[in-house]
PDB file of N, CA and C in Angstrom:
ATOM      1  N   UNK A   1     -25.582   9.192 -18.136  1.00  0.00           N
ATOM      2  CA  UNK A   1     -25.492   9.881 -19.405  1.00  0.00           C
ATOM      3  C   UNK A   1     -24.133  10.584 -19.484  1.00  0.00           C
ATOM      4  N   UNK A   2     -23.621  10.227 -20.825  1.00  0.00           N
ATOM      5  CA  UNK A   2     -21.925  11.126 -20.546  1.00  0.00           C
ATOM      6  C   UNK A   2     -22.511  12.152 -21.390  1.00  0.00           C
ATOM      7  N   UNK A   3     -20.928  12.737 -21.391  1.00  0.00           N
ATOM      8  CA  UNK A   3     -20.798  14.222 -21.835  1.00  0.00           C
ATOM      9  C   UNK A   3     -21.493  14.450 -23.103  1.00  0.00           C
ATOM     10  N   UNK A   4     -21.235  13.250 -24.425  1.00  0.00           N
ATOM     11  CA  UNK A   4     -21.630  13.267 -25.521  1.00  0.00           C
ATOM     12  C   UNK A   4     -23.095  13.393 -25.947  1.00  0.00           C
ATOM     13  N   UNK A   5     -23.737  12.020 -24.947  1.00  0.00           N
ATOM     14  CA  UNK A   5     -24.943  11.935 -25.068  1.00  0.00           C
ATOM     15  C   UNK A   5     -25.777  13.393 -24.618  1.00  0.00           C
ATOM     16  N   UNK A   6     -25.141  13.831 -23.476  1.00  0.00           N
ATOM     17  CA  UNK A   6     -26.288  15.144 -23.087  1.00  0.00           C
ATOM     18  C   UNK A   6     -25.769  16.377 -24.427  1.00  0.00           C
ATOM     19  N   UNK A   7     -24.365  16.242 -24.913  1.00  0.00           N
ATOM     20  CA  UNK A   7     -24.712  17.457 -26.547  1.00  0.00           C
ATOM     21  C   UNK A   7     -25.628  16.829 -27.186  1.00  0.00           C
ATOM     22  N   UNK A   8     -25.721  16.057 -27.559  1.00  0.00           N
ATOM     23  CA  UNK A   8     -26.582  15.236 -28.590  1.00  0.00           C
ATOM     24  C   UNK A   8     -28.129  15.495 -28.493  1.00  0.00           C
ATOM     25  N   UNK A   9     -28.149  15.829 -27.022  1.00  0.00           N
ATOM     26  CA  UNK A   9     -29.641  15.751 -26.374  1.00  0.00           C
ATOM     27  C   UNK A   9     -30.120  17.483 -26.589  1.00  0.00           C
ATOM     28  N   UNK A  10     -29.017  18.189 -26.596  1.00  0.00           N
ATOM     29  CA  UNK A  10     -29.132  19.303 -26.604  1.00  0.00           C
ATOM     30  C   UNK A  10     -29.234  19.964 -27.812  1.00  0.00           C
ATOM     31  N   UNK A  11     -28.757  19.683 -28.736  1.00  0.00           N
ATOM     32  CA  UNK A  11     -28.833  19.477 -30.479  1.00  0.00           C
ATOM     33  C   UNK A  11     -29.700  18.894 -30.763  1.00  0.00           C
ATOM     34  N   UNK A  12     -30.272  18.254 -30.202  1.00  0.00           N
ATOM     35  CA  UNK A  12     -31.688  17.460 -30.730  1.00  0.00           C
ATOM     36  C   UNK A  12     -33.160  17.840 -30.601  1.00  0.00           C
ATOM     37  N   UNK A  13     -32.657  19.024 -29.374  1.00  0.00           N
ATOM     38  CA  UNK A  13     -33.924  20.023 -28.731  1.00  0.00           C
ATOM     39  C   UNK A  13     -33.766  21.284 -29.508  1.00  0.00           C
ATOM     40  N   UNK A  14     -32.788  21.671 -30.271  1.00  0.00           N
ATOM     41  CA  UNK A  14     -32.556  22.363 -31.207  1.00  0.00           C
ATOM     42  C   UNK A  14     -31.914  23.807 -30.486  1.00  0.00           C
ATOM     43  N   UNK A  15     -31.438  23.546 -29.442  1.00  0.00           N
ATOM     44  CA  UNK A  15     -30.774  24.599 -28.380  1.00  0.00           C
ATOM     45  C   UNK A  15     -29.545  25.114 -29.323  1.00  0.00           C
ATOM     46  N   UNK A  16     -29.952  26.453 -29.318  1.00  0.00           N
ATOM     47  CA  UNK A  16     -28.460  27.015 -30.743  1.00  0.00           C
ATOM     48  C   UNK A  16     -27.441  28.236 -29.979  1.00  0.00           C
ATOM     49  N   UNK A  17     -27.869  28.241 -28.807  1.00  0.00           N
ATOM     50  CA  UNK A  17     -27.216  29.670 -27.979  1.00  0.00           C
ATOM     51  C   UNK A  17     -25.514  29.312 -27.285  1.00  0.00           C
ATOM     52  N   UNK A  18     -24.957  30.282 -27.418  1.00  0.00           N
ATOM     53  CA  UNK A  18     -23.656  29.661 -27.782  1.00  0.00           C
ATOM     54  C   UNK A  18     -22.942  28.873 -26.034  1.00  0.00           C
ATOM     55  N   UNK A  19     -22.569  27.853 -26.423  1.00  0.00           N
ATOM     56  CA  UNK A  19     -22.546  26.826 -25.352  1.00  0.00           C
ATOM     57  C   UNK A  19     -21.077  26.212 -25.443  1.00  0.00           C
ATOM     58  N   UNK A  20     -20.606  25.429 -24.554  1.00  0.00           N
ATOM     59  CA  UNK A  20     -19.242  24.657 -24.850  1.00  0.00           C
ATOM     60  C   UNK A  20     -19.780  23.422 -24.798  1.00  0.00           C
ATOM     61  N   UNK A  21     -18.606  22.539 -25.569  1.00  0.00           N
ATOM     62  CA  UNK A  21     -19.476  21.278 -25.966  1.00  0.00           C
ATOM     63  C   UNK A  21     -17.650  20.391 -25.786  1.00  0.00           C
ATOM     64  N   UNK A  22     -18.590  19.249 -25.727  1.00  0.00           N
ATOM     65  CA  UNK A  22     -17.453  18.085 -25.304  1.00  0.00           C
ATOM     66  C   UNK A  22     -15.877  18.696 -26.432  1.00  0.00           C
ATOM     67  N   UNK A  23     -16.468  19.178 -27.400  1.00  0.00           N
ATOM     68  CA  UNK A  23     -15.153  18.862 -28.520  1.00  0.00           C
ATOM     69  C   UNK A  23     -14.383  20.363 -28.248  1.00  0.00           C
ATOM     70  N   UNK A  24     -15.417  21.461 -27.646  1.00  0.00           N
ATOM     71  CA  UNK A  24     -14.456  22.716 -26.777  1.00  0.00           C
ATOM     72  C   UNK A  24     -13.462  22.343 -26.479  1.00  0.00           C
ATOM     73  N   UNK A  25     -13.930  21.367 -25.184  1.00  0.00           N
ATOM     74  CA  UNK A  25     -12.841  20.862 -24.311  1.00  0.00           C
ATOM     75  C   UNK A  25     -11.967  20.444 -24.572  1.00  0.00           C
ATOM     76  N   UNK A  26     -12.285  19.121 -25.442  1.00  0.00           N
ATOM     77  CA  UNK A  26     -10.892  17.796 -26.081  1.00  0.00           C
ATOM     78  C   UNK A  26      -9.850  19.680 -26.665  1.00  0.00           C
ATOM     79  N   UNK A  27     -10.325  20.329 -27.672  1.00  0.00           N
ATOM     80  CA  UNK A  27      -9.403  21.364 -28.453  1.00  0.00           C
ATOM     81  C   UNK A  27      -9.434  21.953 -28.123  1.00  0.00           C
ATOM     82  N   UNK A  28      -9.103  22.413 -25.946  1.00  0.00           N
ATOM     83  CA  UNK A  28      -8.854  23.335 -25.284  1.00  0.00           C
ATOM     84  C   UNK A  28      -7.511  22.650 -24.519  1.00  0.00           C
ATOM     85  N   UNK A  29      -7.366  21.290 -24.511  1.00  0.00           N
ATOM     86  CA  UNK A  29      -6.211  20.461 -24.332  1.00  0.00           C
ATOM     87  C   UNK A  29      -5.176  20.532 -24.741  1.00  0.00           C
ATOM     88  N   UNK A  30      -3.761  20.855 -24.189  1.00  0.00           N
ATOM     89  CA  UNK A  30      -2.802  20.738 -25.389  1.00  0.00           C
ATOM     90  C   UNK A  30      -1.293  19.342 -25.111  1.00  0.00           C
ATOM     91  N   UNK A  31      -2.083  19.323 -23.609  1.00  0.00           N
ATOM     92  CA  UNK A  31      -1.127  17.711 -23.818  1.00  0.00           C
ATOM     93  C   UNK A  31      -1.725  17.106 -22.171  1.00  0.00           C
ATOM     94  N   UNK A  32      -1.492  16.198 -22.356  1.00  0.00           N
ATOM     95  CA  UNK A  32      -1.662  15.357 -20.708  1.00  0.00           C
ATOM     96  C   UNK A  32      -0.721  14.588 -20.109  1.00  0.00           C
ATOM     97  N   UNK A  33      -0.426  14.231 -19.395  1.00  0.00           N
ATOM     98  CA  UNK A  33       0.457  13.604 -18.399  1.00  0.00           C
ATOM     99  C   UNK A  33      -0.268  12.841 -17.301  1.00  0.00           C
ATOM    100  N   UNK A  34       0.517  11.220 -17.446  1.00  0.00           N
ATOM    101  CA  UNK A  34      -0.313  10.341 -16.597  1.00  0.00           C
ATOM    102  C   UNK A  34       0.851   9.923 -15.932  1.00  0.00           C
ATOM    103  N   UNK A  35       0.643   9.804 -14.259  1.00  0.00           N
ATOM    104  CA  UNK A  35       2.233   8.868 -13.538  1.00  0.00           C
ATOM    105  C   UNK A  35       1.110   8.634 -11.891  1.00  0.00           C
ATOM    106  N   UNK A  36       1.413   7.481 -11.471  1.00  0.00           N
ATOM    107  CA  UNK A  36       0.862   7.068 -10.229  1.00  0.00           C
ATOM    108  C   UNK A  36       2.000   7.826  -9.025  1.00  0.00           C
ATOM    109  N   UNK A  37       1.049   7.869  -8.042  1.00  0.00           N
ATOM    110  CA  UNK A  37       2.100   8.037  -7.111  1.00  0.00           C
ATOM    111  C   UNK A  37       3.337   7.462  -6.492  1.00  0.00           C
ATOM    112  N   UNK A  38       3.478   6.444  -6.695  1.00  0.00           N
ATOM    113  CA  UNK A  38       4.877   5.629  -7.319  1.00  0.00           C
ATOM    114  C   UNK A  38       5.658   6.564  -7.922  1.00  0.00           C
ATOM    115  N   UNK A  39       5.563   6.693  -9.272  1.00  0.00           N
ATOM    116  CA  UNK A  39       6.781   7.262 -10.343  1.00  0.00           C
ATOM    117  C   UNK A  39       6.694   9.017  -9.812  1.00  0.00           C
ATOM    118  N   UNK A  40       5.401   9.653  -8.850  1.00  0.00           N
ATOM    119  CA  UNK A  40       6.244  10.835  -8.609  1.00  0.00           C
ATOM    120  C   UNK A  40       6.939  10.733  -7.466  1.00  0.00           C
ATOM    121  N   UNK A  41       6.607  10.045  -6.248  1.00  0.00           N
ATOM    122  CA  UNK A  41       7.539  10.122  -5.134  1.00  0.00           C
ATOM    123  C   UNK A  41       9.337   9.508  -6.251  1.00  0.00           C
ATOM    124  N   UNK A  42       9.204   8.347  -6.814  1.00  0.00           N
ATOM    125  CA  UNK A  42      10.716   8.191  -7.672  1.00  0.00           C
ATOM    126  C   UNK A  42      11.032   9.141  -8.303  1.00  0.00           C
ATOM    127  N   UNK A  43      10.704  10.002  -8.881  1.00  0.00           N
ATOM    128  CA  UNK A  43      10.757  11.674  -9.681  1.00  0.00           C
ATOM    129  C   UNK A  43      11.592  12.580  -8.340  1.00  0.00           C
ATOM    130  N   UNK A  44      10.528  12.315  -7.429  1.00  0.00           N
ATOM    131  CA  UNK A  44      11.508  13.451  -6.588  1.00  0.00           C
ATOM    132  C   UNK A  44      12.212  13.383  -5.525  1.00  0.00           C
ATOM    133  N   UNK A  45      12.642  11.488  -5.927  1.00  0.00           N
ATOM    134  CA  UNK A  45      13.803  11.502  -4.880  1.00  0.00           C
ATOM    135  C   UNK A  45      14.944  10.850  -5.646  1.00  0.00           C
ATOM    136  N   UNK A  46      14.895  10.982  -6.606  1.00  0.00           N
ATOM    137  CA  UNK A  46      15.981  10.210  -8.024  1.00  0.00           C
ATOM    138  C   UNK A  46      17.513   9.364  -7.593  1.00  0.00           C
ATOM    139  N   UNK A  47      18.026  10.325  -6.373  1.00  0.00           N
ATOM    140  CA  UNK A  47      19.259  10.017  -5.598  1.00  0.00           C
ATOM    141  C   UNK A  47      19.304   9.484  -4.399  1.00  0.00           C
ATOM    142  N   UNK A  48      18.172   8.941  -4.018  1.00  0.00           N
ATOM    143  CA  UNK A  48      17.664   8.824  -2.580  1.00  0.00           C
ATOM    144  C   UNK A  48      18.316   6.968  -2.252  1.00  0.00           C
ATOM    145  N   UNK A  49      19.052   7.284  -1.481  1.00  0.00           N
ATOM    146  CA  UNK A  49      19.858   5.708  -1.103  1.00  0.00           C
ATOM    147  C   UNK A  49      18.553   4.688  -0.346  1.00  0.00           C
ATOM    148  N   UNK A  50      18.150   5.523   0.386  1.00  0.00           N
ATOM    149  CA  UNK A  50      16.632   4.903   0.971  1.00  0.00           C
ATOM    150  C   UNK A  50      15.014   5.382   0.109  1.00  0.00           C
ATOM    151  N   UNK A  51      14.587   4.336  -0.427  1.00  0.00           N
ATOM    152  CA  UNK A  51      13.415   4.358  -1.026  1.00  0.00           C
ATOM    153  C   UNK A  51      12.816   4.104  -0.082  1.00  0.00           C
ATOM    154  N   UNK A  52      11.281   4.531   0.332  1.00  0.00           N
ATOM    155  CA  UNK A  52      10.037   3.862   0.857  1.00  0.00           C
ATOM    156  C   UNK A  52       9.085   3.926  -0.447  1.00  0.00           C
ATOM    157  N   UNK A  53       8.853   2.677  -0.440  1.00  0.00           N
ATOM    158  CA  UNK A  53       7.759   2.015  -1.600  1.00  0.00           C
ATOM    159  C   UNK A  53       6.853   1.324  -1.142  1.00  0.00           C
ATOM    160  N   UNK A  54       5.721   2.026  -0.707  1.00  0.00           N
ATOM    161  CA  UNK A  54       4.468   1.640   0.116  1.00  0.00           C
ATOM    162  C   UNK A  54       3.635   0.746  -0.872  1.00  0.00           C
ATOM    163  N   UNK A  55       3.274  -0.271  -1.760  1.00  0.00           N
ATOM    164  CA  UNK A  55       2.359  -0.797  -2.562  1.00  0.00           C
ATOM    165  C   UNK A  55       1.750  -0.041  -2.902  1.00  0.00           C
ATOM    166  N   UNK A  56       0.721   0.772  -2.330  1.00  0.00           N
ATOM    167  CA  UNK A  56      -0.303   1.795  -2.109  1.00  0.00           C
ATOM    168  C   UNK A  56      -0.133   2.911  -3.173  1.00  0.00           C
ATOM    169  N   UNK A  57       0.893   3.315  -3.293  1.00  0.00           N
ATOM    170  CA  UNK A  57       1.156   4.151  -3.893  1.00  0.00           C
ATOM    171  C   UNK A  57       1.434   4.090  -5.438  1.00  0.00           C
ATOM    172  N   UNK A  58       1.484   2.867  -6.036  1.00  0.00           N
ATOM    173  CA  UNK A  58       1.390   2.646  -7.307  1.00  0.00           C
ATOM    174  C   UNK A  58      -0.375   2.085  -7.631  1.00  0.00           C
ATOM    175  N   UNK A  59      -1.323   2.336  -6.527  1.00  0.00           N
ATOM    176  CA  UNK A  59      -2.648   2.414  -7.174  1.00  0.00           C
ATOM    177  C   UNK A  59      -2.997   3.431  -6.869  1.00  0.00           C
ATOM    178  N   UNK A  60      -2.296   4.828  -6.929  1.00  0.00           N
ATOM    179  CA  UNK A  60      -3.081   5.883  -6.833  1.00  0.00           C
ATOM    180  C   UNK A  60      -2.552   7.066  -8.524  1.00  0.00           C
ATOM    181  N   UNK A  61      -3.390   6.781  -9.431  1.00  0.00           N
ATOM    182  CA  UNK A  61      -2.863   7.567 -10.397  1.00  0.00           C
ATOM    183  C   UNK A  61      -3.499   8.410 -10.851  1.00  0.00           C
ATOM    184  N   UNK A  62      -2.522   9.790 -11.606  1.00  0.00           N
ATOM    185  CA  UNK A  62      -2.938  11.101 -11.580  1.00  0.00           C
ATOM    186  C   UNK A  62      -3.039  11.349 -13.497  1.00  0.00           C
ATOM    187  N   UNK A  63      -3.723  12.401 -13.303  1.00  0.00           N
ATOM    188  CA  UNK A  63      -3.976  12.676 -14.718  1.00  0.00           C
ATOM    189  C   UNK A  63      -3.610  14.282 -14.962  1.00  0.00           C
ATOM    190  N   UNK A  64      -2.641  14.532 -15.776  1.00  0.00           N
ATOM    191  CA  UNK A  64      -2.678  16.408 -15.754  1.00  0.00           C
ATOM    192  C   UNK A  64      -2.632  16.595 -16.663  1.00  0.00           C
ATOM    193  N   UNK A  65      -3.258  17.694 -17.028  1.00  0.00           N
ATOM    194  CA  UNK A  65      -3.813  18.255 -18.098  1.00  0.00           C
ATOM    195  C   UNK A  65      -3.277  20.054 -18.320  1.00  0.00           C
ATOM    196  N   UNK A  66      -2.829  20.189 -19.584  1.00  0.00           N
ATOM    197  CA  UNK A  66      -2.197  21.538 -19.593  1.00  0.00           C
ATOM    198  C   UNK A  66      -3.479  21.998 -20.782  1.00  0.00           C
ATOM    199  N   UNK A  67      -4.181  23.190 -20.430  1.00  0.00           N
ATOM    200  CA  UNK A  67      -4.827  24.197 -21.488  1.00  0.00           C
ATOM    201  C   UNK A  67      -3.780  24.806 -21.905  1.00  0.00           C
ATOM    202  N   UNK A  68      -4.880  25.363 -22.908  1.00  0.00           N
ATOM    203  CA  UNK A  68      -4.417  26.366 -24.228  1.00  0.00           C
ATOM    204  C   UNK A  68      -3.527  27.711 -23.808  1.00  0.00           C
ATOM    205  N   UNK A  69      -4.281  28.318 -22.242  1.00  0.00           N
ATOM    206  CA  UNK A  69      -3.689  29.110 -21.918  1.00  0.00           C
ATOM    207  C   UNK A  69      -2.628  28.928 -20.775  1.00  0.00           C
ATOM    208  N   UNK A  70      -2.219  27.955 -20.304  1.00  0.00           N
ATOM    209  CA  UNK A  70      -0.934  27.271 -19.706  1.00  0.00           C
ATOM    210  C   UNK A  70      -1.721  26.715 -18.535  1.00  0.00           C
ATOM    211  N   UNK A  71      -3.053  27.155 -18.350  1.00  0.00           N
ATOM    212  CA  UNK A  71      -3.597  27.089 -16.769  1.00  0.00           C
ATOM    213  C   UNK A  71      -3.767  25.323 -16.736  1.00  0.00           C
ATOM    214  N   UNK A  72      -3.168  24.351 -15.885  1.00  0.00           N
ATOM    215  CA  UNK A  72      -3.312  23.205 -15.548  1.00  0.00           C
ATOM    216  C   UNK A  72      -4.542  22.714 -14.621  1.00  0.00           C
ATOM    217  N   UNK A  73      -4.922  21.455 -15.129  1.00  0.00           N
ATOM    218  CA  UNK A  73      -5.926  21.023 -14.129  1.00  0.00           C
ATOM    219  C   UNK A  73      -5.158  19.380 -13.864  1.00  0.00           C
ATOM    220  N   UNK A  74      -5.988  18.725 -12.889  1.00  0.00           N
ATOM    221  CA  UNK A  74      -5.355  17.594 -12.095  1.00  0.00           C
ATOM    222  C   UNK A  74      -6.743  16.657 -11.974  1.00  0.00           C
ATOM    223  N   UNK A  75      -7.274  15.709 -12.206  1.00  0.00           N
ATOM    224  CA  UNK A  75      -7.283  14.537 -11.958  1.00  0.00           C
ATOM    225  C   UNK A  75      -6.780  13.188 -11.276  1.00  0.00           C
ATOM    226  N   UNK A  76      -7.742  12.310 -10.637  1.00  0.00           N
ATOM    227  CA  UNK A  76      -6.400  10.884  -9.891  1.00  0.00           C
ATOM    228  C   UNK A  76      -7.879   9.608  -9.852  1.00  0.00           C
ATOM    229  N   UNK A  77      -7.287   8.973  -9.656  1.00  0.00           N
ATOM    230  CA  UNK A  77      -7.995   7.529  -9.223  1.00  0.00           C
ATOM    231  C   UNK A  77      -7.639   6.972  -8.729  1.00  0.00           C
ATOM    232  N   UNK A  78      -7.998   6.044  -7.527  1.00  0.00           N
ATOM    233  CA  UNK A  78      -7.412   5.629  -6.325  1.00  0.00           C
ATOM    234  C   UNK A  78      -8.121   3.763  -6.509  1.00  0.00           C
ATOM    235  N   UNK A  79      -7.880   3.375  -6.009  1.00  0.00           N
ATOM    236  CA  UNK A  79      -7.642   1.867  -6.543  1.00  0.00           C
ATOM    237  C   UNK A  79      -7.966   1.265  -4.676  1.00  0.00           C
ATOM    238  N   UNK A  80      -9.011   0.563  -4.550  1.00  0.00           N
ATOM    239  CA  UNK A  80      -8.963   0.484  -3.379  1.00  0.00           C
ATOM    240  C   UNK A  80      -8.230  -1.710  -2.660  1.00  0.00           C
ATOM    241  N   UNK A  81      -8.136  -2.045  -4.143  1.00  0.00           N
ATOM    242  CA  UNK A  81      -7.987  -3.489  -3.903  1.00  0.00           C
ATOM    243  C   UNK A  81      -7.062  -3.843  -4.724  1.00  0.00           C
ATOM    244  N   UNK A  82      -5.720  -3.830  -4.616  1.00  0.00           N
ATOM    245  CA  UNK A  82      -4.449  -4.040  -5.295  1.00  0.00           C
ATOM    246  C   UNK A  82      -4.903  -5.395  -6.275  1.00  0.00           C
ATOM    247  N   UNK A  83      -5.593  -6.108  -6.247  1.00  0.00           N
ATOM    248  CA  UNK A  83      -6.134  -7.101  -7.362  1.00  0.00           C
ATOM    249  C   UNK A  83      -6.757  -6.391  -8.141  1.00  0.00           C
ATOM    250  N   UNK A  84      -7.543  -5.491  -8.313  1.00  0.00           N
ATOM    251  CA  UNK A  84      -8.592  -4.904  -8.797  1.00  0.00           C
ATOM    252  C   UNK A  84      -7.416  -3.765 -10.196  1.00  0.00           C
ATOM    253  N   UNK A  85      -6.499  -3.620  -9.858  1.00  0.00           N
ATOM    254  CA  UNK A  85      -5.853  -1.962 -10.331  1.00  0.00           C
ATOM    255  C   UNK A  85      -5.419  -2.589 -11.694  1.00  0.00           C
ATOM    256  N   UNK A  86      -5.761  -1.400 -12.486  1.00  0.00           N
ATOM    257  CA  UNK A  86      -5.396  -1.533 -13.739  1.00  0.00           C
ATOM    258  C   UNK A  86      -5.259  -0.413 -14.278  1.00  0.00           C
ATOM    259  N   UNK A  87      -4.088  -0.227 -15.308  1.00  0.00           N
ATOM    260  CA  UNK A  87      -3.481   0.985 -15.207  1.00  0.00           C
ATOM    261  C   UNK A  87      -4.722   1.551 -16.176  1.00  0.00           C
ATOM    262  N   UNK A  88      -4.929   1.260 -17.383  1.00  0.00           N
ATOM    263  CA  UNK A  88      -5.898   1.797 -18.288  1.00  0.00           C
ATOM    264  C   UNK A  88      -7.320   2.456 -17.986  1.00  0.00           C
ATOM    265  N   UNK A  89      -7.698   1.393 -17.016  1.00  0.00           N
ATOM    266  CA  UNK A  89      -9.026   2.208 -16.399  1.00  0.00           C
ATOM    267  C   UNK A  89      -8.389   3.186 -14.941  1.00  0.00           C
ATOM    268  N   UNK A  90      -7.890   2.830 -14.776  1.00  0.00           N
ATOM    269  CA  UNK A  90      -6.960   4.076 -14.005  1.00  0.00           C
ATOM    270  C   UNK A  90      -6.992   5.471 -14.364  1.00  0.00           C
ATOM    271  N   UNK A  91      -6.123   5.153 -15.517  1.00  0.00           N
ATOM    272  CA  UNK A  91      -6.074   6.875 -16.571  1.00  0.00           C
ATOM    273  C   UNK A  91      -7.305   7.469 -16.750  1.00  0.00           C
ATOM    274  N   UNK A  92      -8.315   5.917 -16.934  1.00  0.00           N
ATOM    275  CA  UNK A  92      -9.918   6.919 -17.680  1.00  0.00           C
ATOM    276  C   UNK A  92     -10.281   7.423 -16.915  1.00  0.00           C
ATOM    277  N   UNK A  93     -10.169   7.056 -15.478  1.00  0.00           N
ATOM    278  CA  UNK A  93     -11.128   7.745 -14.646  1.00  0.00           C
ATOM    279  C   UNK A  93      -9.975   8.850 -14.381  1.00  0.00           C
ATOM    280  N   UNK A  94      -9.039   9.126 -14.070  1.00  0.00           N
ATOM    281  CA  UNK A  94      -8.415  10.441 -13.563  1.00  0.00           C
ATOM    282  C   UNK A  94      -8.639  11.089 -14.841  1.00  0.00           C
ATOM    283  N   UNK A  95      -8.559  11.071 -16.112  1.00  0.00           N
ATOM    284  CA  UNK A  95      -9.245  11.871 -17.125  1.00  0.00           C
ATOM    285  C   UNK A  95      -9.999  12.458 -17.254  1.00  0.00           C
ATOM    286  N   UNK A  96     -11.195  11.444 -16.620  1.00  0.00           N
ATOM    287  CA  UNK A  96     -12.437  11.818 -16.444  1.00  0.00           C
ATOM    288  C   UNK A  96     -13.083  12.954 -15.597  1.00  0.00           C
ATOM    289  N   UNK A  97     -12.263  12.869 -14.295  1.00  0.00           N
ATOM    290  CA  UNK A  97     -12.191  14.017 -13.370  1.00  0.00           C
ATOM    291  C   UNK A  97     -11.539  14.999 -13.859  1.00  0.00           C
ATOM    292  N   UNK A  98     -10.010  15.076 -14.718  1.00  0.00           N
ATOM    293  CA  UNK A  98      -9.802  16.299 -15.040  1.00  0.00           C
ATOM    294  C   UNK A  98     -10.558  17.019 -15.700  1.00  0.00           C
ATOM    295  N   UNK A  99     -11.733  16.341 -16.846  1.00  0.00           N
ATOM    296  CA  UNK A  99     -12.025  16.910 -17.433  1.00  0.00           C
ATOM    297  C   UNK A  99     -13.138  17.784 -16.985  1.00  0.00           C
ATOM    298  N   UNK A 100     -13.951  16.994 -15.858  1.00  0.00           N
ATOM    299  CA  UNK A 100     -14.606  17.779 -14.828  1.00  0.00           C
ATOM    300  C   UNK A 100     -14.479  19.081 -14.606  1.00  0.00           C
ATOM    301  N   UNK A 101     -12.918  18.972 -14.620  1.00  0.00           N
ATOM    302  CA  UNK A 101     -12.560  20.782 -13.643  1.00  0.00           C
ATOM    303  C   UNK A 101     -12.697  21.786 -15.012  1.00  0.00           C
ATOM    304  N   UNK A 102     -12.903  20.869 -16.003  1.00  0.00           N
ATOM    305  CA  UNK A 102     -12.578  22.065 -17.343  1.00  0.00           C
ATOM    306  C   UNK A 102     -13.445  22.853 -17.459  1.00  0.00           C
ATOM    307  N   UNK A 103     -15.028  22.202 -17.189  1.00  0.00           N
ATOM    308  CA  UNK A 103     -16.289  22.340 -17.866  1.00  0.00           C
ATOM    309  C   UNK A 103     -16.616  23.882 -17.005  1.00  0.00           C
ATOM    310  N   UNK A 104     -16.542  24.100 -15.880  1.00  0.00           N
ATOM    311  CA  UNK A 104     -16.883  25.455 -14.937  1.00  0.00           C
ATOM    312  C   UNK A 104     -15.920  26.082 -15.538  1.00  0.00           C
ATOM    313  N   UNK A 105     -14.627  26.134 -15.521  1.00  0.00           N
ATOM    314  CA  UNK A 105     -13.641  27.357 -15.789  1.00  0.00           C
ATOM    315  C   UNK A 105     -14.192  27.562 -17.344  1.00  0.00           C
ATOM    316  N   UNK A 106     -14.330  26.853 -18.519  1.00  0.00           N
ATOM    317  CA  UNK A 106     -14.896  27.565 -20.047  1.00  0.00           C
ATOM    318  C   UNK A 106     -15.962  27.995 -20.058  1.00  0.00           C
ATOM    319  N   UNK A 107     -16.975  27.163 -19.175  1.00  0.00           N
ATOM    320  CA  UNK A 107     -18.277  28.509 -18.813  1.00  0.00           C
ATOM    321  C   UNK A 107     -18.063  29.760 -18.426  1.00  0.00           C
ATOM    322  N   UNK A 108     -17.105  29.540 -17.169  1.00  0.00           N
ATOM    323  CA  UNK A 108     -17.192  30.922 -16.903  1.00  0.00           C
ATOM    324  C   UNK A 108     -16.592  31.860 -17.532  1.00  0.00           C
ATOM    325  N   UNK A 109     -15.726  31.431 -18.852  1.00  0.00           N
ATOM    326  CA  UNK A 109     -14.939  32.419 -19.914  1.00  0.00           C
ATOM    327  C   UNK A 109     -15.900  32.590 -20.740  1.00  0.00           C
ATOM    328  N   UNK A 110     -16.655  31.771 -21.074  1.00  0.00           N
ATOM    329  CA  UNK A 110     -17.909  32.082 -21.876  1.00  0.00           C
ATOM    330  C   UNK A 110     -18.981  33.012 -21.417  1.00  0.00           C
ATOM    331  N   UNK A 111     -19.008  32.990 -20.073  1.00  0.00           N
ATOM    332  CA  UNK A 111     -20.244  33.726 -19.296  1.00  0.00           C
ATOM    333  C   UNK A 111     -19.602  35.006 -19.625  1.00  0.00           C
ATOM    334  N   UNK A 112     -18.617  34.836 -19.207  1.00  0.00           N
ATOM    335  CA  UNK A 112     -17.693  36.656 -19.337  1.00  0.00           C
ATOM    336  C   UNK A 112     -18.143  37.014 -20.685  1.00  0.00           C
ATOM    337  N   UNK A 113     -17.706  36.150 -21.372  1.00  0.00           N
ATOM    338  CA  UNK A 113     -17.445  36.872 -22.726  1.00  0.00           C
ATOM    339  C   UNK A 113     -19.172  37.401 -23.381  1.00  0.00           C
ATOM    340  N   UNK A 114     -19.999  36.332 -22.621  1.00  0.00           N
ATOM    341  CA  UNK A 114     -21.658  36.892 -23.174  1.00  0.00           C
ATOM    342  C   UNK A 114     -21.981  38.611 -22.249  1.00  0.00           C
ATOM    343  N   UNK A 115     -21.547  38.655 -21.322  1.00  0.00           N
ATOM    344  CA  UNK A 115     -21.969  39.664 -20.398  1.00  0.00           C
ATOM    345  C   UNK A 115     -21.726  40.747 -20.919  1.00  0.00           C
ATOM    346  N   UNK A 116     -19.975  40.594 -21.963  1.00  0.00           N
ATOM    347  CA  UNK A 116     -19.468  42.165 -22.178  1.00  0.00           C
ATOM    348  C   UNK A 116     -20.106  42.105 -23.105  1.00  0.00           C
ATOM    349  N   UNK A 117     -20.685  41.232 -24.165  1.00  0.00           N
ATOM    350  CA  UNK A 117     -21.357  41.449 -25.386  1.00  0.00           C
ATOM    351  C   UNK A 117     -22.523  42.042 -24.993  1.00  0.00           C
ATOM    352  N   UNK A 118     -23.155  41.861 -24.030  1.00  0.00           N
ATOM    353  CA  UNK A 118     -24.963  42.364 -23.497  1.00  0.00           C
ATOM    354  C   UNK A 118     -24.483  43.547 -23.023  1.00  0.00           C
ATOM    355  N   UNK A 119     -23.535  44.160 -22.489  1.00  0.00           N
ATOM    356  CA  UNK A 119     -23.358  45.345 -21.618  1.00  0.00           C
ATOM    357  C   UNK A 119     -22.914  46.186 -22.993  1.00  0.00           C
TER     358      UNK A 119
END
């Protein structure tokens, strides 16, 4: 069951108490950045007369994600059969994990924010 289907499920039970929901997240995003480990080891050796370019390292790709309030999260997907790698389902799944890390940190801004309202 993804993210969508369990709001849907939750709106459908008629649950109205204030919650974060898939579309929080997407418009808590304010840009992303996708590069395998390939293009960052080339990033941070730009001048480097000796490259090491392990194969390996262009099936491991990352996903970063900048919030609203600058705080970054990280995502990756790792590719275990160089036939198998494809960049597109690559991205989804390191997406997929970033978006993971989102869901605890807006609860817990939400939890805050219900507590000072009850206190």
């Amino acid at each position: 069951m993804n993210d969508d289907q369990i709001d849907n499920e939750i709106i459908a039970k008629g649950k109205t108490a204030p919650r974060i929901t898939p579309l929080d997240i997407e418009d808590n995003i304010t840009s992303e950045h996708y590069f395998t480990a390939r293009h960052g080891v080339m990033g941070a050796t730009p001048d480097s007369d000796v490259f090491l370019d392990p194969p390996a390292l262009s099936l491991l790709t990352f996903c970063v994600m900048v919030l609203k309030n600058g705080y970054t999260v990280h995502g990756h997907s790792a590719c275990a059969s160089p036939e198998n790698f494809d960049a597109e389902i690559g991205c989804k799944i390191a997406r997929q994990k970033a978006i993971e890390q989102i869901w605890p940190l807006m609860g817990y801004e939400l939890r805050s924010k219900l507590a000072k309202e009850e206190s």
